[in-house]
Protein backbone atom coordinates (compact mmCIF):
# COMPACT_ATOMS: atom_id res chain seq x y z
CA UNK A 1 -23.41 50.95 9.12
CA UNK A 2 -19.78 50.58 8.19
CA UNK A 3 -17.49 53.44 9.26
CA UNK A 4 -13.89 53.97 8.22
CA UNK A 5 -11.68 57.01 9.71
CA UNK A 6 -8.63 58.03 7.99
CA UNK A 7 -5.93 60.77 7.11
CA UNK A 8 -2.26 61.22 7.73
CA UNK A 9 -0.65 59.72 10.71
CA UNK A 10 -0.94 62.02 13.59
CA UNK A 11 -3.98 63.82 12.35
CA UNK A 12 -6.35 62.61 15.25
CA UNK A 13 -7.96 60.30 13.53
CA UNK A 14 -7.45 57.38 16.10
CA UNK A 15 -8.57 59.68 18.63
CA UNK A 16 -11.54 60.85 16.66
CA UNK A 17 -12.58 56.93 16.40
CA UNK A 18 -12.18 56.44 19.60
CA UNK A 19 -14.69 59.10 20.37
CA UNK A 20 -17.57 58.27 17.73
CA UNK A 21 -17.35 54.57 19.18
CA UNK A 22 -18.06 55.91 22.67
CA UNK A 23 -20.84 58.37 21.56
CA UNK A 24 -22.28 55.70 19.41
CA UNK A 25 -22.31 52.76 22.60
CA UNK A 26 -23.58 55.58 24.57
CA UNK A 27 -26.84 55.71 22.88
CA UNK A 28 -27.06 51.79 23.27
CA UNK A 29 -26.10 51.21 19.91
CA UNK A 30 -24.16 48.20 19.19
CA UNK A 31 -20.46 48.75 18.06
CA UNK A 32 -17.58 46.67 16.79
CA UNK A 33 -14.38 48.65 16.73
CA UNK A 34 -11.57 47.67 14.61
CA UNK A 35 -8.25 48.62 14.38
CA UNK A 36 -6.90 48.32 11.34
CA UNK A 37 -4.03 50.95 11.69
CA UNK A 38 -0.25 49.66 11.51
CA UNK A 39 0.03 51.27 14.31
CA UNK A 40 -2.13 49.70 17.29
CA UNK A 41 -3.34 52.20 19.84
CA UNK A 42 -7.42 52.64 19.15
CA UNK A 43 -7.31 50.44 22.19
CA UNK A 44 -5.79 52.51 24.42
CA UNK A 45 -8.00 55.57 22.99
CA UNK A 46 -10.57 53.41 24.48
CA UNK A 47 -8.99 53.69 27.52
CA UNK A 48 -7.89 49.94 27.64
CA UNK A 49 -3.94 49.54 29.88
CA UNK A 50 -1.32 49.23 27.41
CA UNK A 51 0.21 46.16 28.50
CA UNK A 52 -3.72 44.47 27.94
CA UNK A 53 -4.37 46.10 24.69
CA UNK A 54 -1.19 44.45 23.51
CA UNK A 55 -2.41 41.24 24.36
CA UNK A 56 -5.77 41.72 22.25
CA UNK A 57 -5.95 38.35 19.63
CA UNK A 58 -4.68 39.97 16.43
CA UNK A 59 -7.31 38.96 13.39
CA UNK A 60 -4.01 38.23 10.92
CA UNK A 61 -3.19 35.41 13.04
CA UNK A 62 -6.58 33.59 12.93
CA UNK A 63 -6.85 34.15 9.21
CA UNK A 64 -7.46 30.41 8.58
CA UNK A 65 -10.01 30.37 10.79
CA UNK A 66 -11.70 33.06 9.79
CA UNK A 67 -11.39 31.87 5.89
CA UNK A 68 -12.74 28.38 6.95
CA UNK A 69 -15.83 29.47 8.98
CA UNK A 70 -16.60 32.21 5.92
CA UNK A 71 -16.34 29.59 3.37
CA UNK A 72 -19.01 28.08 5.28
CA UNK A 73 -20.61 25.68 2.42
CA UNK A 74 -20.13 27.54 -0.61
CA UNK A 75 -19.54 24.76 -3.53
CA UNK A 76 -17.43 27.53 -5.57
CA UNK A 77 -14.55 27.76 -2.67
CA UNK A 78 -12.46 24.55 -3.18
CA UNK A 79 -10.68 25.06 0.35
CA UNK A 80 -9.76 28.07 2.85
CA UNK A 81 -6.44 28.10 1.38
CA UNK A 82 -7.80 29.28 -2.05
CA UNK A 83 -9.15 32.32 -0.65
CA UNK A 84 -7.47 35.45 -0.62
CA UNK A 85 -8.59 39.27 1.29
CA UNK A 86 -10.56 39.77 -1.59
CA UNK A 87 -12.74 36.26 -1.83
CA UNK A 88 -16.55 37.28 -1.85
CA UNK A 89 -19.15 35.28 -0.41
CA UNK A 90 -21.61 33.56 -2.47
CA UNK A 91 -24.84 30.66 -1.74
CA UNK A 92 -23.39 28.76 1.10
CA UNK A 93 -20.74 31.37 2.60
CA UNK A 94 -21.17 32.08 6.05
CA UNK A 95 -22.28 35.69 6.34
CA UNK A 96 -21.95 37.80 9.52
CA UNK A 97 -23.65 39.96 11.32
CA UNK A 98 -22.80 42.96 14.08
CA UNK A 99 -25.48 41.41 16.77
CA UNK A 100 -24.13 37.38 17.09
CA UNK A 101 -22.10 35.28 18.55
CA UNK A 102 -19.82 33.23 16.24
CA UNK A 103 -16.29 31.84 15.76
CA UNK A 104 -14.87 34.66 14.41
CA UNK A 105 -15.86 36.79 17.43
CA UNK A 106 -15.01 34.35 19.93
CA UNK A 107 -11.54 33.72 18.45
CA UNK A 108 -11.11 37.61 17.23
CA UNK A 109 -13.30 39.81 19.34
CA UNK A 110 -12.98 41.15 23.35
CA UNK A 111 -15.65 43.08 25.05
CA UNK A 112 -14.53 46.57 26.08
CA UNK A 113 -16.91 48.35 28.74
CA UNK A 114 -17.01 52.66 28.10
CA UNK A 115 -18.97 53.79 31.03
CA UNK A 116 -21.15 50.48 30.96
CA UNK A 117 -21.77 50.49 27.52
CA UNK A 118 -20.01 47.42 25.41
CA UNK A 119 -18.17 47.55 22.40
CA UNK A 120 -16.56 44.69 20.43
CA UNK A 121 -12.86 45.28 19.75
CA UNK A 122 -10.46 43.62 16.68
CA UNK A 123 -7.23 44.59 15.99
CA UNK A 124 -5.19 43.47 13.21
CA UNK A 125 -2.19 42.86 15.29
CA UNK A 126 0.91 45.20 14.48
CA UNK A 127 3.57 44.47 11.89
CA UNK A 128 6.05 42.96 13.76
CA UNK A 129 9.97 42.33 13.36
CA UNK A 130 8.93 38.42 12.02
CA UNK A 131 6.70 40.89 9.26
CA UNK A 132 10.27 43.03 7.75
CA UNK A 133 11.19 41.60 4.36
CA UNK A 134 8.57 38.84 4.08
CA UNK A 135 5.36 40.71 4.45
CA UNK A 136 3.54 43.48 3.68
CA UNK A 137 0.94 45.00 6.41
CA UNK A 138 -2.14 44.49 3.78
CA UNK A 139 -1.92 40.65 4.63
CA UNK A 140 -2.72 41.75 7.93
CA UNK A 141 -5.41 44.24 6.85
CA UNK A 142 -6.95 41.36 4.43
CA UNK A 143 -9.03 39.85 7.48
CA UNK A 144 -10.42 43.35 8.19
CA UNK A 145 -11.35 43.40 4.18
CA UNK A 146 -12.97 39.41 4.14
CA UNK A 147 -15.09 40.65 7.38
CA UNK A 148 -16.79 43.33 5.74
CA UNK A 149 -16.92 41.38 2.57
CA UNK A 150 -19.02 39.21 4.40
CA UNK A 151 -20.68 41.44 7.02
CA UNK A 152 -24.49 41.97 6.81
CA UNK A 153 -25.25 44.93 9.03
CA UNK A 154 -28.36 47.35 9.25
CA UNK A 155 -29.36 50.60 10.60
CA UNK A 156 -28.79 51.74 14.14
CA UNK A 157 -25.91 49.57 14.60
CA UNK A 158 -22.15 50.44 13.58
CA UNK A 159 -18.48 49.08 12.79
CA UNK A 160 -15.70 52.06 12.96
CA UNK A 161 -12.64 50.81 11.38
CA UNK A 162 -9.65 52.91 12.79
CA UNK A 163 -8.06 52.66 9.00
CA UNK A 164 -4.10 53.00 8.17
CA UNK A 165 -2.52 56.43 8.11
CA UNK A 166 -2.35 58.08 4.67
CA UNK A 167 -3.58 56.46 1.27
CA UNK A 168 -2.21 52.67 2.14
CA UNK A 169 -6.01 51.49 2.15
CA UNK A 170 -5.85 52.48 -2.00
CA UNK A 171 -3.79 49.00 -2.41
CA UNK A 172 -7.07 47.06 -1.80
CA UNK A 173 -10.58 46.99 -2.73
CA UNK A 174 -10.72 48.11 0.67
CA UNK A 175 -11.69 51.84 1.06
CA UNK A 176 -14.80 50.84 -0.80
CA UNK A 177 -16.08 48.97 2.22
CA UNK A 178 -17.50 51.71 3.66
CA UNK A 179 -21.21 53.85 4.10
CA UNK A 180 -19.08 56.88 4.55
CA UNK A 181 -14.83 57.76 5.07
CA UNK A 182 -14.32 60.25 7.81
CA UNK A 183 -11.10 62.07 6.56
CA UNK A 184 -9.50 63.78 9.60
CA UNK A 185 -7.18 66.73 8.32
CA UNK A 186 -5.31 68.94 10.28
CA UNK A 187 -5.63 73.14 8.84
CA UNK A 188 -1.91 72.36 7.26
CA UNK A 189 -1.07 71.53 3.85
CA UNK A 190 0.18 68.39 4.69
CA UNK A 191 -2.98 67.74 6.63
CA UNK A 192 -4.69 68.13 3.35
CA UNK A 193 -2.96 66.51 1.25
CA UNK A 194 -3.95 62.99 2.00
CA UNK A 195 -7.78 64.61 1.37
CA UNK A 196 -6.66 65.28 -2.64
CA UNK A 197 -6.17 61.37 -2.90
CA UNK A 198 -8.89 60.56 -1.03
CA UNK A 199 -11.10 62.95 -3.05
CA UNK A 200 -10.13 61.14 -6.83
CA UNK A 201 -10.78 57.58 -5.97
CA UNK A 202 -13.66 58.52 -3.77
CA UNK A 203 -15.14 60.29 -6.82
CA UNK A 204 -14.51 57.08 -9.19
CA UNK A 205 -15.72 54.44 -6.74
CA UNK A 206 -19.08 56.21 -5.45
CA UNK A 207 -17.30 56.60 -1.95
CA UNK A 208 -19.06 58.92 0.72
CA UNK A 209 -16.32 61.09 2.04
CA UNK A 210 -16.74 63.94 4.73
CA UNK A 211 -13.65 65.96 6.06
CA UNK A 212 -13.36 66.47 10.01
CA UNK A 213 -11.12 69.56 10.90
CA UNK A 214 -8.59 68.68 13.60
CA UNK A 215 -6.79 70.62 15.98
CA UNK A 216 -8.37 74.14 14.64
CA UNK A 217 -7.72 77.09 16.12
CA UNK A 218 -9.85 79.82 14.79
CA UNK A 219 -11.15 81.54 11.99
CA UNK A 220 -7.87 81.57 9.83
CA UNK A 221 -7.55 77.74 10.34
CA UNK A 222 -11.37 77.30 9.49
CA UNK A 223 -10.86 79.27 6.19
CA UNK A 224 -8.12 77.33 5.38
CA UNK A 225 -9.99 73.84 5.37
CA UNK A 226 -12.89 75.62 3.75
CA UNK A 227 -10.86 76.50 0.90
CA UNK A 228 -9.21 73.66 0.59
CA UNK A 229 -11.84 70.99 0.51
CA UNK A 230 -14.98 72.91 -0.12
CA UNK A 231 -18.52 71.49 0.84
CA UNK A 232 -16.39 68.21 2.03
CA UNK A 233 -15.80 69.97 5.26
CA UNK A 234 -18.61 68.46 7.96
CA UNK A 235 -17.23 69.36 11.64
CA UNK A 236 -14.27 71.26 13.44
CA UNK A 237 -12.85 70.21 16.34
CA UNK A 238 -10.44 71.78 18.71
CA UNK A 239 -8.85 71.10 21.92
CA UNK A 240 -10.34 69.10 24.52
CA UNK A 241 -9.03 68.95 28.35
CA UNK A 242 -11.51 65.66 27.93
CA UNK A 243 -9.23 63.93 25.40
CA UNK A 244 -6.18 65.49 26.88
CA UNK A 245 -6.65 63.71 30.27
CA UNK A 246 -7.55 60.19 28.25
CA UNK A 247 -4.49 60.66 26.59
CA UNK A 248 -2.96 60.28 30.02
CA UNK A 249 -4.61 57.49 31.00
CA UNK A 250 -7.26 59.22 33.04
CA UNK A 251 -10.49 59.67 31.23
CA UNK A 252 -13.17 61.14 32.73
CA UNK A 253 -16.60 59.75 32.22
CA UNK A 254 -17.73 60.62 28.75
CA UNK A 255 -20.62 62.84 29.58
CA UNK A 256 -18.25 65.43 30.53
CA UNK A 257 -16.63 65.69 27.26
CA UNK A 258 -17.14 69.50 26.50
CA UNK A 259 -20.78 70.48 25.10
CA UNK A 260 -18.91 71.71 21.08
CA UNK A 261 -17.55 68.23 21.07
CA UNK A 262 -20.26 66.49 21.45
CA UNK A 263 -22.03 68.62 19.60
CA UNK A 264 -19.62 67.34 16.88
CA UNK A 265 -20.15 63.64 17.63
CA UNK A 266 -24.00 64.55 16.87
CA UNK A 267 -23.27 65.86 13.47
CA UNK A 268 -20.80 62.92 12.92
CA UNK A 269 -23.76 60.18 14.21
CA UNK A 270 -26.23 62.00 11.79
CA UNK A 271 -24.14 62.21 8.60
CA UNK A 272 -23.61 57.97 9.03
CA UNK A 273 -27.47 57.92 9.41
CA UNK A 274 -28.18 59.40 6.59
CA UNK A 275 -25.63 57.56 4.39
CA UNK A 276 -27.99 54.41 5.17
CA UNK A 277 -30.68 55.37 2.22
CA UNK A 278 -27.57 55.88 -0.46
CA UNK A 279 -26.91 52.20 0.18
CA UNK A 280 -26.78 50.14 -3.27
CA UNK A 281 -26.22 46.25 -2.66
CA UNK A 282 -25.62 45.58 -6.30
CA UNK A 283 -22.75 48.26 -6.82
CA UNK A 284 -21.31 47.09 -3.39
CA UNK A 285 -21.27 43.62 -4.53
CA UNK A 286 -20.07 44.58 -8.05
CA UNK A 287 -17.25 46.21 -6.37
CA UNK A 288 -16.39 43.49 -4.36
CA UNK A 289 -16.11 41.28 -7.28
CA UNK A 290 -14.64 44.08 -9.53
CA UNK A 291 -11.65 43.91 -7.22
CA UNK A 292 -10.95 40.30 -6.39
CA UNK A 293 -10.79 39.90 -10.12
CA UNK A 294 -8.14 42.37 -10.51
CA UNK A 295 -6.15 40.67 -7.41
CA UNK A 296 -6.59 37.32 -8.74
CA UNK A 297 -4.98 38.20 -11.97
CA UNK A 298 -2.39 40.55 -10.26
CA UNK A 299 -0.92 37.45 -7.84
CA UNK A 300 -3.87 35.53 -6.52
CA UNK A 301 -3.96 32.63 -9.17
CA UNK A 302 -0.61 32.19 -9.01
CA UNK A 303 -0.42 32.62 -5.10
CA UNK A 304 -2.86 29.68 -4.68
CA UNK A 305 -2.96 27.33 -8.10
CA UNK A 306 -6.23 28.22 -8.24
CA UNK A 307 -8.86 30.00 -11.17
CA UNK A 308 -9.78 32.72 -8.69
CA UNK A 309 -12.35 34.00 -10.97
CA UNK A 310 -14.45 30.86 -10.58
CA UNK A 311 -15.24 31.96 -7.01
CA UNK A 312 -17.72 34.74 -8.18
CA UNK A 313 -21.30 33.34 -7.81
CA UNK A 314 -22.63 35.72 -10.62
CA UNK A 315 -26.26 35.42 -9.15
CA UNK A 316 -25.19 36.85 -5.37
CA UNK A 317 -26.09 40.22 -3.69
CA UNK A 318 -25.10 40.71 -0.40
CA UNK A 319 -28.73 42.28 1.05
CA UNK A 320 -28.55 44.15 4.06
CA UNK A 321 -29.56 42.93 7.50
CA UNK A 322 -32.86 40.95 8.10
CA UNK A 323 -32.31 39.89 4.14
CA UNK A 324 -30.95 37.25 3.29
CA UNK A 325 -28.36 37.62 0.61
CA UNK A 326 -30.31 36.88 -2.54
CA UNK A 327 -30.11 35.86 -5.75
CA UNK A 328 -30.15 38.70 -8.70
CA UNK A 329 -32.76 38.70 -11.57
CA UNK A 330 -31.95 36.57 -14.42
């Protein structure tokens, strides 16, 4: 199940990841956490030191690896070099799943232990001084995108992408990705406002999206997210001395996070659940192609000398896990 929080930057929505992946390894789930966030502190929400968070392997700088073991066989991908973020796989493309071992975990991946429970942990790396003027962070966020482009993944086991503040995510085919978008909003207009963009392309694109109050107070605050976003509205949440002490770099063990709280994780681990029977492997695939298409003609062909286009293996569905990827009806 494929995860994705968002909302404007400082809405809690790193902190909010942070907490689903520890309520989801708690069960014995298995979890890869990603951080795909300009800004790279989901590590340290998971209670990781600074100094060796910073350290983590950053996925944008083993992009040709990760481009060469995806490409795997597939005759329709001439080299790594002529794929771009938006490549999908096709017969012969390596295809990955949560459970395994392989290169692109070894060379991208670190174990993180939450009260004895592992989680797998990618970053993206941060956009860096070298980054100003020659790059743009969605060449960073482009390894996050050809992972779950290739990712085969079933129930009862989870990826939480810790996704870039705002609507950046809109400049890809990558808010697509997801079984369901976790939109943190603080009770503030500005905390809503990021919700409003969300809530068009989510309704053109078939996206799941549920709203997760932040920071609410009482009922004022409550009434204000319900009349802003309606039925969207899953969960509030309001302060925690559980998160306030992690934020200090003294978490407590996570079964004394306060009973409402994890009360709200529940609701949270549910509404992913159910998202699993809405799944439809043809429209994710079609999606997946419908954007590298539009990429290809924007700047990839040029970008790489290549027909981008001919990369789409027109008789490909990415199945879900246990499947393998088949071939669509004549």
């Amino acid at each position: 199940m494929r995860i994705a929080f968002v909302g404007k930057g400082g809405s809690g929505k790193t902190t909010l990841s942070a907490l689903l992946i520890r309520h989801l390894a708690a069960t014995g789930a298995p979890v890869v956490a990603i951080d795909a966030d300009i800004n790279q502190h989901l590590g340290a929400a998971l209670g990781l030191d600074e100094a060796v968070a910073a350290r983590l392997p950053a996925m944008g700088e083993h992009l040709p690896l990760i481009k060469e073991y995806l490409r795997g066989t597939n005759p329709r991908i001439a080299s790594a070099e002529t794929m771009i973020k938006t490549t999908p796989p096709g017969e012969g493309s390596a295809l990955l799943r949560v459970r395994e071992d392989n290169p692109v975990y070894d060379a991208c991946a670190r174990p993180v232990e939450l009260d004895g429970d592992p989680v797998r942990l990618m970053v993206t790396g941060p956009f860096t001084d070298a980054d100003l003027g020659v790059a743009c962070y969605h060449a960073k966020t482009g390894a996050v995108e050809l992972y779950l482009n290739h990712l085969v993944d079933g129930r009862d086991e989870y990826v939480v992408v810790d996704m870039t503040a705002g609507s950046d995510s809109f400049a890809s085919g990558l808010f697509t990705r997801f079984d369901i978008t976790f939109l943190v909003a603080e009770p503030t207009r500005k905390g809503v406002s990021v919700y409003r963009q969300y809530k068009e392309y989510a309704r053109d694109y078939g996206v799941t999206l549920k709203v997760v109050g932040n920071k609410v107070q009482g009922q004022d605050d409550l009434g204000f997210l319900r009349d802003e976003v309606g039925d969207d509205l899953l969960v509030t949440v309001g302060h925690s001395d559980w998160v306030r002490a992690m934020e200090k770099g003294r978490p407590p063990r996570f079964a004394l996070l306060e009973d409402a709280n994890r009360r709200a994780l529940r609701l949270l681990h549910t509404a992913v659940d159910v998202t699993y029977g809405l799944r439809d492997a043809e429209r994710y695939t079609r999606q997946m192609v419908h954007f590298h298409l539009k990429n290809a003609r924007a700047w990839g062909n040029e970008r790489t000398g290549a027909d981008l286009a001919a990369q789409v293996d027109p008789g490909f569905v990415l199945g879900g896990l246990g499947e393998e990827a088949a071939a669509a009806p004549a």
